[in-house]
N, C-alpha and C. Protein backbone atom coordinates (compact mmCIF):
# COMPACT_ATOMS: atom_id res chain seq x y z
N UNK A 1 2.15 79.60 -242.88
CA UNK A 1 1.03 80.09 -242.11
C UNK A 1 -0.26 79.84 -242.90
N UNK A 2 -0.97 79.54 -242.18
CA UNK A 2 -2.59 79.03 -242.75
C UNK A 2 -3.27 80.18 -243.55
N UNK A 3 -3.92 80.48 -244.69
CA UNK A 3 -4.43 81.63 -244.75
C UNK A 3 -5.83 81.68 -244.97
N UNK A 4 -7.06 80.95 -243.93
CA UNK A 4 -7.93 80.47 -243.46
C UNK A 4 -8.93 82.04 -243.18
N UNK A 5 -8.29 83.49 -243.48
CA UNK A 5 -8.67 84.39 -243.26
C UNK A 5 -8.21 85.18 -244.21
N UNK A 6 -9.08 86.73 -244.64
CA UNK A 6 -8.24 87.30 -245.41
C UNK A 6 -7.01 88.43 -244.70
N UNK A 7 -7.75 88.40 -242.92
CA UNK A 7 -6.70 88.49 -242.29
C UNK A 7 -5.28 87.95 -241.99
N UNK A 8 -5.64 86.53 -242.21
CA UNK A 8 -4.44 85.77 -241.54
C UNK A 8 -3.61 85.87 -243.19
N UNK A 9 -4.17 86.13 -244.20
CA UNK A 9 -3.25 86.27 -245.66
C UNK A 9 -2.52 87.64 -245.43
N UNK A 10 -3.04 88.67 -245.18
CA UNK A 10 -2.24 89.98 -244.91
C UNK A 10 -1.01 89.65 -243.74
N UNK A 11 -1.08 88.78 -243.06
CA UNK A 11 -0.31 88.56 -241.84
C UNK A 11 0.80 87.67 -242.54
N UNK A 12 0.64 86.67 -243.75
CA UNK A 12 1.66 85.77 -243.81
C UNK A 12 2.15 86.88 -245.24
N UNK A 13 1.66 87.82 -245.71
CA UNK A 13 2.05 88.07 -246.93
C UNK A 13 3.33 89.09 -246.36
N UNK A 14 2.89 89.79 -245.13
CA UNK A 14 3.82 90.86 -244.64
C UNK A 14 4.78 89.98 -243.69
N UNK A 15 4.74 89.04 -243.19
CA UNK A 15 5.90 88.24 -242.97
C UNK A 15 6.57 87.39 -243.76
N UNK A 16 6.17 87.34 -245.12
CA UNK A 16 7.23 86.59 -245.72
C UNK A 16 7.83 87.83 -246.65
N UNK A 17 7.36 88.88 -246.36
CA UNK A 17 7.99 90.07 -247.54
C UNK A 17 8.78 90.83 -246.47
N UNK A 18 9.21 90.68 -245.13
CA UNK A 18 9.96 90.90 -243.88
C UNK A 18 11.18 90.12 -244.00
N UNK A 19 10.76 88.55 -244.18
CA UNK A 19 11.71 87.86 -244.14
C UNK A 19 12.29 87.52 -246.03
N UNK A 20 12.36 88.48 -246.13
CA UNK A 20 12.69 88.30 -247.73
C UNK A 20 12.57 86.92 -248.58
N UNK A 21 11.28 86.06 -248.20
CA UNK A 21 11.14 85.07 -248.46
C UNK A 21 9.61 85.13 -250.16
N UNK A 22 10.81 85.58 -250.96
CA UNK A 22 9.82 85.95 -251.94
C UNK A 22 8.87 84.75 -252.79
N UNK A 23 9.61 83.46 -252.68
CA UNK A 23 8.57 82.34 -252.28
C UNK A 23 7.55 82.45 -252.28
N UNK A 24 7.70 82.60 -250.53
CA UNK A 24 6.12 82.20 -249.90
C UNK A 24 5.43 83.79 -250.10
N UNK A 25 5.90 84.56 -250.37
CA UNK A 25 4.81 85.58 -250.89
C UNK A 25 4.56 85.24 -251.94
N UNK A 26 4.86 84.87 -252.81
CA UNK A 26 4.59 84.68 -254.41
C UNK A 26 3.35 83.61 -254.49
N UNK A 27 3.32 83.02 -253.62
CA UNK A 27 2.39 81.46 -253.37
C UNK A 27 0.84 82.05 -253.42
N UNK A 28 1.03 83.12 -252.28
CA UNK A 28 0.14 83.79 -251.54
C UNK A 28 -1.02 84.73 -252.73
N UNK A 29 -0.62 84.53 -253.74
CA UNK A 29 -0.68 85.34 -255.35
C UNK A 29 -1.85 83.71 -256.26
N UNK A 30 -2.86 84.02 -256.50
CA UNK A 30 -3.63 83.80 -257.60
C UNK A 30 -2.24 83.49 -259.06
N UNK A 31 -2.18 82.32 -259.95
CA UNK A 31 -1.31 82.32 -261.84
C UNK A 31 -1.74 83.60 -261.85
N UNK A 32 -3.08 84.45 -262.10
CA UNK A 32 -3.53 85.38 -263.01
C UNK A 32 -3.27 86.36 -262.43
N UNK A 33 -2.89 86.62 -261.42
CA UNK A 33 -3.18 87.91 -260.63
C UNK A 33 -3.05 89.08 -261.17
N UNK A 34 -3.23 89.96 -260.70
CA UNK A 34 -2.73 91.82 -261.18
C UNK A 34 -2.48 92.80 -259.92
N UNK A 35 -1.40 93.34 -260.26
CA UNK A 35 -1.15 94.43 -259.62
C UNK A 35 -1.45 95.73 -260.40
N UNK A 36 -2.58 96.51 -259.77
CA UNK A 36 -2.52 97.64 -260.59
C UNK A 36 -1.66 98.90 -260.27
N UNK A 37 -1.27 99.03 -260.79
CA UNK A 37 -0.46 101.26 -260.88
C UNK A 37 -1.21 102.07 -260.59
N UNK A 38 -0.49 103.01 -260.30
CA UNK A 38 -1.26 104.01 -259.98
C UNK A 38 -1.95 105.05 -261.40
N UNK A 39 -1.14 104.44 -262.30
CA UNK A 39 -1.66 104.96 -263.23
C UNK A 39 -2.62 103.90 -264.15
N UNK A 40 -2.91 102.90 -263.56
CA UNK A 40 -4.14 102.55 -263.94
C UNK A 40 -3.76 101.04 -265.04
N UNK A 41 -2.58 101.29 -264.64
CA UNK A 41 -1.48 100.02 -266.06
C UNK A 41 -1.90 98.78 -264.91
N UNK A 42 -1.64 97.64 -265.78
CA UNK A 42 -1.76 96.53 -264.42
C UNK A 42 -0.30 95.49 -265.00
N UNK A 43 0.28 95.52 -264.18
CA UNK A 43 1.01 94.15 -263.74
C UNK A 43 0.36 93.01 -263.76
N UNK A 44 0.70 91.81 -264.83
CA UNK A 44 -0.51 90.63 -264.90
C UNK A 44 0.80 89.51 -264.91
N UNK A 45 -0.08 88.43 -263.84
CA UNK A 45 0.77 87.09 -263.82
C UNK A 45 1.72 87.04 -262.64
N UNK A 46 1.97 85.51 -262.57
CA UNK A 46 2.68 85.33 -260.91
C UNK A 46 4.03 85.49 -261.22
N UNK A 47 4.41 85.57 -262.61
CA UNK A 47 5.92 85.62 -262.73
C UNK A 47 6.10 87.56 -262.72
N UNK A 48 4.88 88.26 -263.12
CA UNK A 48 5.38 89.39 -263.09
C UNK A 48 5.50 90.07 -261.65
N UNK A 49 4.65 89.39 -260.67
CA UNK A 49 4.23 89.52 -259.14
C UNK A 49 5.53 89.04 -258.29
N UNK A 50 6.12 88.02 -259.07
CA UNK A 50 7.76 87.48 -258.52
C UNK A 50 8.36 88.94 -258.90
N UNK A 51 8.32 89.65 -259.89
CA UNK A 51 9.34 90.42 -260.07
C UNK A 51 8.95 91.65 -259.42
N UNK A 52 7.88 92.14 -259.48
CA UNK A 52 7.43 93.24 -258.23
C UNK A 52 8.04 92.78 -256.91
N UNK A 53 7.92 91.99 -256.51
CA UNK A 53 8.01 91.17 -255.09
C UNK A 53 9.62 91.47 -254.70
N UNK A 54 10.18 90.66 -255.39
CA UNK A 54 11.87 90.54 -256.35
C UNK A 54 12.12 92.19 -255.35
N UNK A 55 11.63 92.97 -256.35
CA UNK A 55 12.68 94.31 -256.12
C UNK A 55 12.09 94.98 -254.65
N UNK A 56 10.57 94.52 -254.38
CA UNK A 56 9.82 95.34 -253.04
C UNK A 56 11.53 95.02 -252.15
N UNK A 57 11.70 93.23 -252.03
CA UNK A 57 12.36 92.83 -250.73
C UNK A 57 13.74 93.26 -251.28
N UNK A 58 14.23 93.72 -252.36
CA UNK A 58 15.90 93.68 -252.86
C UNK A 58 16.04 95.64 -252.25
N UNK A 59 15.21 96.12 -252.32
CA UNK A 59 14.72 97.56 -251.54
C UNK A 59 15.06 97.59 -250.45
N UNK A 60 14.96 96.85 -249.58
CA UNK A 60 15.09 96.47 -248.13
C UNK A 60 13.69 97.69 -247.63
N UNK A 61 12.81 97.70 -248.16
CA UNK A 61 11.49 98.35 -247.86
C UNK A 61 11.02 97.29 -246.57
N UNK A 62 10.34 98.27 -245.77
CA UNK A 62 9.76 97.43 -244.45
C UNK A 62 8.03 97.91 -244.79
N UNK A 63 7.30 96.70 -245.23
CA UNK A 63 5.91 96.60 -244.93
C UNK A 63 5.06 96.51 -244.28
N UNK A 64 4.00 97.64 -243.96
CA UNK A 64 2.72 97.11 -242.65
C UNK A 64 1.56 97.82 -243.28
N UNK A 65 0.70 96.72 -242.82
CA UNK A 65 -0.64 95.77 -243.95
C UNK A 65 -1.33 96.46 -242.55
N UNK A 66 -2.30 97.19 -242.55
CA UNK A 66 -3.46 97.76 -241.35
C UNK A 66 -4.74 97.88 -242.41
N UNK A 67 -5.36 96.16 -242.10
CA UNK A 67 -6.93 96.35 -242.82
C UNK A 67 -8.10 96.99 -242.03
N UNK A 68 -8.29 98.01 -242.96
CA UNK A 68 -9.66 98.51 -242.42
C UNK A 68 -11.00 98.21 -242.07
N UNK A 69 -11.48 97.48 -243.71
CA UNK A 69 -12.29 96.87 -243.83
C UNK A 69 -12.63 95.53 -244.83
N UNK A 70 -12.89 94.67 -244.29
CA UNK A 70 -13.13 93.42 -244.75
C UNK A 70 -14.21 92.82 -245.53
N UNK A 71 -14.95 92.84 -246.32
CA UNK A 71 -16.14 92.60 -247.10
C UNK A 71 -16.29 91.08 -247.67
N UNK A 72 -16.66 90.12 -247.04
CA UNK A 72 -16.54 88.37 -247.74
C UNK A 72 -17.86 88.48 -248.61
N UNK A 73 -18.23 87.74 -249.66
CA UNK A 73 -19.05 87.34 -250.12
C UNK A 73 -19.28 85.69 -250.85
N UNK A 74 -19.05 84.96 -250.36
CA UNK A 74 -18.51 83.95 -250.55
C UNK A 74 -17.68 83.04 -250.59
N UNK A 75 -16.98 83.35 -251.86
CA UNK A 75 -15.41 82.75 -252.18
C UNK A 75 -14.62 83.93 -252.55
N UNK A 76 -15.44 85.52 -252.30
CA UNK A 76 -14.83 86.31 -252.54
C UNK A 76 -14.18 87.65 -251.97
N UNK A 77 -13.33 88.04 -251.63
CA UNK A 77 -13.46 89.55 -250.64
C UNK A 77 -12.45 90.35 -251.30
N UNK A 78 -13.04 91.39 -250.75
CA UNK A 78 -12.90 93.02 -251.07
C UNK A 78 -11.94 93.48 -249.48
N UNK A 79 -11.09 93.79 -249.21
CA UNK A 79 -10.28 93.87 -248.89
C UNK A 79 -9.81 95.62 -248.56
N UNK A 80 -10.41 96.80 -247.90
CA UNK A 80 -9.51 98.17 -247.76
C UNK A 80 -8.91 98.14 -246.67
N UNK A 81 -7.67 98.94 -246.86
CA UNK A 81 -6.80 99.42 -245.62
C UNK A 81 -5.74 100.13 -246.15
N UNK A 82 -4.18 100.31 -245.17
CA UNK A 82 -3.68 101.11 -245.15
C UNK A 82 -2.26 100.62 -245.88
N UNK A 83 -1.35 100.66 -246.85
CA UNK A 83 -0.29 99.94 -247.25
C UNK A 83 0.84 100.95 -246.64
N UNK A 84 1.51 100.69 -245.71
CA UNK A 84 2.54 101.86 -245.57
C UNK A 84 3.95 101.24 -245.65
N UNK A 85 4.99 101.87 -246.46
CA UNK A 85 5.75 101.59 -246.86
C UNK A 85 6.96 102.19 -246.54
N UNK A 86 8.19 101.77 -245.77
CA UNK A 86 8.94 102.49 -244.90
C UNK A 86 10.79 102.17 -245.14
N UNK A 87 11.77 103.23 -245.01
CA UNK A 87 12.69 102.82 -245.36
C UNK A 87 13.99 103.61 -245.49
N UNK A 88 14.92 103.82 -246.36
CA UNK A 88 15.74 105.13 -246.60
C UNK A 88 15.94 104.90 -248.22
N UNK A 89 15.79 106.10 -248.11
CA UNK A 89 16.35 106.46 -250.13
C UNK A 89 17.58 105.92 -250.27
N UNK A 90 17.83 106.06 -251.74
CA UNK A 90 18.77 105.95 -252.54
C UNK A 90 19.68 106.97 -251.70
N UNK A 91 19.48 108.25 -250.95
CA UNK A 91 20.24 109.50 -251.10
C UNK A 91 20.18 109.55 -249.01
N UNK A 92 20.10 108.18 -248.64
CA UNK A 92 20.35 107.80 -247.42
C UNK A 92 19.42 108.71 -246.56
N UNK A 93 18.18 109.39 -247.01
CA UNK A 93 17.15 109.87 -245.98
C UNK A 93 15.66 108.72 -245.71
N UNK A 94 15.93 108.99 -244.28
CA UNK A 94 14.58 107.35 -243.93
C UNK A 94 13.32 108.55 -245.00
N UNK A 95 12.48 107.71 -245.45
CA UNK A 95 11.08 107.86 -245.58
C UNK A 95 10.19 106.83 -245.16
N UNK A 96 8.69 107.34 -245.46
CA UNK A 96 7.65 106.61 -244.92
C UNK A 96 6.11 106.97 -245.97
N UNK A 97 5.82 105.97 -247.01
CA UNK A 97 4.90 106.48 -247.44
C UNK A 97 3.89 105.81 -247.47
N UNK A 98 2.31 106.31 -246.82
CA UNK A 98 1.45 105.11 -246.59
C UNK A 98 -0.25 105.60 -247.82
N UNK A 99 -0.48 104.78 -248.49
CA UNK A 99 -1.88 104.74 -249.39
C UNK A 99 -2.84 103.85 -249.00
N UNK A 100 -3.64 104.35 -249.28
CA UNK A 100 -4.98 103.47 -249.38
C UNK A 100 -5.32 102.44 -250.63
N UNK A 101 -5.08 101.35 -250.09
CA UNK A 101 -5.17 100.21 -250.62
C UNK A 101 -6.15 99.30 -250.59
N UNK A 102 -6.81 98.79 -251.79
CA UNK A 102 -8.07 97.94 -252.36
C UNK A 102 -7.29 96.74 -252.91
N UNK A 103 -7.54 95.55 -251.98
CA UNK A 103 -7.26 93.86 -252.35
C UNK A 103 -8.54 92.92 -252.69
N UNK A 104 -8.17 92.54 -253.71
CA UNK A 104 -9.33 91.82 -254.05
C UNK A 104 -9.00 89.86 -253.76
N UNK A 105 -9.26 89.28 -252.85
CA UNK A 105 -8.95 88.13 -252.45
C UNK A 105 -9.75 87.27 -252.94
N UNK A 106 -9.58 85.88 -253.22
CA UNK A 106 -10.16 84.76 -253.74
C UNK A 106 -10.03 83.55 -252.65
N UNK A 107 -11.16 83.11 -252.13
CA UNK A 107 -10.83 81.70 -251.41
C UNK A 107 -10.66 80.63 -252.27
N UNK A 108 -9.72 79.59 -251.75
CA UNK A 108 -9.49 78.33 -252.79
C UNK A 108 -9.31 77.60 -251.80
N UNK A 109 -9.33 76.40 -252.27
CA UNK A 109 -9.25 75.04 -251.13
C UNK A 109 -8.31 74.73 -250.23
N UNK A 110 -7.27 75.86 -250.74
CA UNK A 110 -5.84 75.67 -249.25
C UNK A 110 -5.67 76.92 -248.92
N UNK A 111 -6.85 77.71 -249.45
CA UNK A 111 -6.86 78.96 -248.49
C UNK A 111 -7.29 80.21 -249.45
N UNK A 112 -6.69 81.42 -248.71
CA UNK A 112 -7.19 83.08 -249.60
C UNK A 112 -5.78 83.06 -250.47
N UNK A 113 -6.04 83.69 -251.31
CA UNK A 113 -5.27 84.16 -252.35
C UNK A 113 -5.54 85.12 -252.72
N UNK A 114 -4.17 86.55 -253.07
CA UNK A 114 -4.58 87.70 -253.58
C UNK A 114 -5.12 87.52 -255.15
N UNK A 115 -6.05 87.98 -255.65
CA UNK A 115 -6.22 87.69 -257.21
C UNK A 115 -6.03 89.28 -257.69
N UNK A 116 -6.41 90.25 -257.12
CA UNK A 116 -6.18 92.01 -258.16
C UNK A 116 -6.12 92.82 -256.63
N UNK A 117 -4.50 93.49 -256.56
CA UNK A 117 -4.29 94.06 -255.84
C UNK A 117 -4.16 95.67 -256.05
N UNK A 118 -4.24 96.70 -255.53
CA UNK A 118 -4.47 98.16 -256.15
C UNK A 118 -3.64 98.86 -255.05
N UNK A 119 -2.35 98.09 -254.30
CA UNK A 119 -1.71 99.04 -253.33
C UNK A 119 -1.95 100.71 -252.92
N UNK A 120 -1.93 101.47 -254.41
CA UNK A 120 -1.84 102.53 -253.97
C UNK A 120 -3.91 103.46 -254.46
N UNK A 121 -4.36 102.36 -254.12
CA UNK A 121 -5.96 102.87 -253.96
C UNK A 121 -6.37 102.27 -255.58
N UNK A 122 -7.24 102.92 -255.75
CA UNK A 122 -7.94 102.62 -256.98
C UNK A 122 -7.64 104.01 -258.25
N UNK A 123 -7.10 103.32 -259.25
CA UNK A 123 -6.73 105.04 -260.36
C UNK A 123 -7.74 105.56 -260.21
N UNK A 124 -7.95 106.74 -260.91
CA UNK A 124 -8.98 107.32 -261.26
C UNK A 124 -9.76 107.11 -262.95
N UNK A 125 -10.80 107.21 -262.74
CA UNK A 125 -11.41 106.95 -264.04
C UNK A 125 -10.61 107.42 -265.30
């Protein structure tokens, strides 16, 4: 899927993390990228983003990406919305847990790329 938008990147990132195609999510990822924690630690690099990725889809977690707001500035966007994350425990009860999430996207010549993602909002100072 084209990612010609930082919409149309939320759309191919949550269908290839559906279709457990950790691949083409991994593509979808900036070499440098970061995932930050909630505690403020960051996850750095596409091999560590394979291994986040790795266990999201080995979870059998079901993802939905609802952007709020979109901010471009160039080659660059700012990215809020809703990450909700859905499924059953270890202890066989469904849950459903959804945060506020800050993506920081990069345009490049075959499209958006996540470069610093903050799933569960931004830590605190």
């Amino acid at each position: 899927m084209a990612t010609d938008t930082p919409e149309a990147l939320a759309e191919a990132f949550t269908a290839a993390v559906a279709s457990g195609d950790v691949g083409s999510a991994a593509d979808l990822w900036l070499d440098d990228a970061k995932i930050i924690q909630p505690d403020g630690h960051a996850i750095e690099g596409r091999d560590a983003v394979i291994v986040a990725l790795q266990a999201l889809v080995d979870s059998g977690v079901q993802l939905e990406i609802d952007l709020a707001r979109v901010f471009i500035a160039g080659d660059v966007a700012i990215v809020l919305g809703t990450l909700t994350l859905s499924g059953t425990s270890d202890e066989g009860e469904p849950f459903s847990h959804a945060s506020k999430s800050t993506v920081v996207y990069s345009r490049r010549p075959d499209g958006w790329r996540i470069a610093i993602d903050s799933p569960w909002g931004l830590p605190a100072a």
